[in-house]
Protein backbone atom coordinates (compact mmCIF):
# COMPACT_ATOMS: atom_id res chain seq x y z
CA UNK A 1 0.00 0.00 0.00
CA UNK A 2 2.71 2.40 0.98
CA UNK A 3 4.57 1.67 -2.31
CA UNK A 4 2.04 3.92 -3.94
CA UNK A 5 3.30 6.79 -2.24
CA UNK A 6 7.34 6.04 -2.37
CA UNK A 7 8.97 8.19 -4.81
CA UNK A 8 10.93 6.88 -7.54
CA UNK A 9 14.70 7.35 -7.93
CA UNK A 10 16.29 10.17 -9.51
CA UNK A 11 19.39 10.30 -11.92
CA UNK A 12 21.42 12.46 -11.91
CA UNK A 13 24.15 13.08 -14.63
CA UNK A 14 26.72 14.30 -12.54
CA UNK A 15 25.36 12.94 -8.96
CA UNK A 16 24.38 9.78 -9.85
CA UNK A 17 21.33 7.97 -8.02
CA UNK A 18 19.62 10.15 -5.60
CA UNK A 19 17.13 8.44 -3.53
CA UNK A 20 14.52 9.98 -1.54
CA UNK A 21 13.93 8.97 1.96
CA UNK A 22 11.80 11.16 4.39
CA UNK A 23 11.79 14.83 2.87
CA UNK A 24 15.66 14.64 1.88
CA UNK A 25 16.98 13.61 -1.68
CA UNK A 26 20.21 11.25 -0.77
CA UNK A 27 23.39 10.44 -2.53
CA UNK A 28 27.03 11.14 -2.04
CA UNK A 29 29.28 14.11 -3.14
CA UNK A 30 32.97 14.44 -3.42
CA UNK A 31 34.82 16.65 -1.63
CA UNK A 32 38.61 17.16 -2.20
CA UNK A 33 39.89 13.92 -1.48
CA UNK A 34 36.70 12.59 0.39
CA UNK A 35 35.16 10.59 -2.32
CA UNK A 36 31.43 9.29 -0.79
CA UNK A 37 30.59 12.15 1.67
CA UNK A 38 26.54 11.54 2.08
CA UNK A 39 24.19 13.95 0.41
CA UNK A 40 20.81 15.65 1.67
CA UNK A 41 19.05 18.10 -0.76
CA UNK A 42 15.29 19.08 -0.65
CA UNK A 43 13.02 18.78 -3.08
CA UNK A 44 9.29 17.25 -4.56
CA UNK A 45 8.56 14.24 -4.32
CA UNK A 46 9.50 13.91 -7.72
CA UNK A 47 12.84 15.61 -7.85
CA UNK A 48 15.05 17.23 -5.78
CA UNK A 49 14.98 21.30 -5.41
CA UNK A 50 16.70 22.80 -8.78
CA UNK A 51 18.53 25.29 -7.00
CA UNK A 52 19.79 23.44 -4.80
CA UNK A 53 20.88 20.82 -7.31
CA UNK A 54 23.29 23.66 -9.45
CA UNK A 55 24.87 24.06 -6.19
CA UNK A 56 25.38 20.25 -5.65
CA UNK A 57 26.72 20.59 -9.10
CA UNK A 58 29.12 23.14 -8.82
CA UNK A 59 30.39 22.44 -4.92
CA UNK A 60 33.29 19.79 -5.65
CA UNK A 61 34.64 22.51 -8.15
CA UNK A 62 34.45 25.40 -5.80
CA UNK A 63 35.06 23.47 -2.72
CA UNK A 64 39.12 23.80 -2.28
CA UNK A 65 38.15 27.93 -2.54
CA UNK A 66 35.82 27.44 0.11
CA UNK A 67 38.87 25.13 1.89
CA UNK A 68 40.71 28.35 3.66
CA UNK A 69 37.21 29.93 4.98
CA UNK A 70 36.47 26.61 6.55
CA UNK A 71 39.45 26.18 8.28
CA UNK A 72 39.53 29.22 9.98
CA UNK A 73 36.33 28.92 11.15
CA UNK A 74 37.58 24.73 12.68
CA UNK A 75 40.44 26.87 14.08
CA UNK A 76 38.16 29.47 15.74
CA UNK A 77 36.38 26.97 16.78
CA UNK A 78 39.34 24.72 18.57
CA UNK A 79 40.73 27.26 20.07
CA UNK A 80 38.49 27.44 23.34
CA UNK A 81 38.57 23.81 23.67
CA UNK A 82 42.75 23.88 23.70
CA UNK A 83 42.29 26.44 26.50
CA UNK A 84 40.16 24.16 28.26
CA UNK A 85 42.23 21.03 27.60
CA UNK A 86 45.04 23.43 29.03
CA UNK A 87 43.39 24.14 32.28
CA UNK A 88 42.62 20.42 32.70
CA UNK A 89 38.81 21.52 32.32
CA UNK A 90 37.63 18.58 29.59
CA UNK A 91 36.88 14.77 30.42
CA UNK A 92 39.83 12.24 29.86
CA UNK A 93 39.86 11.38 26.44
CA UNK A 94 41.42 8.19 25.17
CA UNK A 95 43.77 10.18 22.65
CA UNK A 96 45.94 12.80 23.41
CA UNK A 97 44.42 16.17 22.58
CA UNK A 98 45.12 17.32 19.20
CA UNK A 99 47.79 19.96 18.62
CA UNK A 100 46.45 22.32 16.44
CA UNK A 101 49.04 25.64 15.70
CA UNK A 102 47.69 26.92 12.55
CA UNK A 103 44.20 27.47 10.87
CA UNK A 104 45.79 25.02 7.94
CA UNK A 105 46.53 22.45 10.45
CA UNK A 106 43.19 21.32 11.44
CA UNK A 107 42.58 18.93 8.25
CA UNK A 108 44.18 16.05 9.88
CA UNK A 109 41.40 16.38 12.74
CA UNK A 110 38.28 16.69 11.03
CA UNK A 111 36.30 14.41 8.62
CA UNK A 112 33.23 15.91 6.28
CA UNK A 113 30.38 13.55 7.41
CA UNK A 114 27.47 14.96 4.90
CA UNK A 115 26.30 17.59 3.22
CA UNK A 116 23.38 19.13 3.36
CA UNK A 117 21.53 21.83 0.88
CA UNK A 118 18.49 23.71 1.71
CA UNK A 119 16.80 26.69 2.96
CA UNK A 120 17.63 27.96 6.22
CA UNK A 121 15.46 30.09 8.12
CA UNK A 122 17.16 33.03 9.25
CA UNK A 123 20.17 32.74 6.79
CA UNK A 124 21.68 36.37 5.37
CA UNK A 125 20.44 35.64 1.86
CA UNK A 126 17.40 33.58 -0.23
CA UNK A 127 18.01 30.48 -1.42
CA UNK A 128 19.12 27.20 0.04
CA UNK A 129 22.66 27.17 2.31
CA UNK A 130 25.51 24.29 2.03
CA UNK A 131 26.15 22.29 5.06
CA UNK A 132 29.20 21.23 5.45
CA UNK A 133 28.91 18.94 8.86
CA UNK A 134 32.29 17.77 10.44
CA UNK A 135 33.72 15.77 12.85
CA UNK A 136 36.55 17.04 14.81
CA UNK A 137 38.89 15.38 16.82
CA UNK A 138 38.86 17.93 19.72
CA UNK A 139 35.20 18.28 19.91
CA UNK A 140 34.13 14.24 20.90
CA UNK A 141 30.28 15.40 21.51
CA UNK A 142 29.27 17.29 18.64
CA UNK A 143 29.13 17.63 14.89
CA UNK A 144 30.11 21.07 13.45
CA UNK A 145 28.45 22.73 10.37
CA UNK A 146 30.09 24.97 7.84
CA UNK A 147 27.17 27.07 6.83
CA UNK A 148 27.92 28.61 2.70
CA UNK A 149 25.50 31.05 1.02
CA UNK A 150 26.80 32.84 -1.99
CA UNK A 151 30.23 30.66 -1.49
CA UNK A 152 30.70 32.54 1.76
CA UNK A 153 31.14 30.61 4.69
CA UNK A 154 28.82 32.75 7.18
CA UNK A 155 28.42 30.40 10.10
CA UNK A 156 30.45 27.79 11.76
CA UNK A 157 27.34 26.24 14.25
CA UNK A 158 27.71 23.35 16.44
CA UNK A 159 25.43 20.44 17.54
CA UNK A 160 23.90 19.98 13.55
């Protein structure tokens, strides 16, 4: 019965299979060396959103521009939690804490776990956002989101 109501694949030229499951469009994305980073775009039933498609389409080319604004945002972020591990204020880990000196030196400390296009209430500008969501070796409880609009990072935003 349900099987009426289940939307049928969508191919993509460039993307490949996109399936849709609950109101996201999935699929994977490369980014930089990260081949199969999971995809999430909105969209009809029938497709996902156009808009937010062109920027699927034109992210892996524009991503290693978008690599320096990304990374300072990581390092902004990291930099409370070294003063933290300094004081002795964070749980034991397992691993040392990471030592992070530069902005450029946070890419062996963070993985891109999915990305996710659409339109965010409250953003500066129209139009869906890219989410870039990491992981990051200094910050065990959370994911961390790289929001882009107009290929401007404008929001680094924990907890997504």
């Amino acid at each position: 019965m349900f099987g009426l109501f289940k939307s049928e694949p969508f191919q993509d030229g460039f993307l490949g299979l996109l399936t849709r499951s609950g109101s996201y469009w999935k699929g994977t994305i490369a980014l930089g060396p990260h081949r199969n980073v999971a995809l999430r775009l909105t969209g009809t039933s029938k497709a996902p959103d156009p808009a937010g498609l062109a920027l699927a389409h034109e992210l892996p080319a524009r991503f290693n521009d978008l690599l320096p604004l990304i990374q300072a945002s990581l390092f902004e972020h990291y930099q409370p939690y070294l003063e933290a591990a300094s004081a002795g204020e964070l749980p034991k880990r397992s691993a040392a804490f990471p030592k992070v000196e530069r902005a450029e030196d946070v890419w062996p400390h963070v993985s891109p776990v999915y990305v996710l296009i659409e339109p965010l209430e409250g953003s500066p500008t129209e139009g869906p956002t890219i989410e870039i969501a990491y992981t990051a070796a200094w910050d065990e409880e959370h994911t961390v989101g790289a929001r882009i609009q107009q290929w401007q990072v404008f929001e680094l935003c924990g907890s997504v």
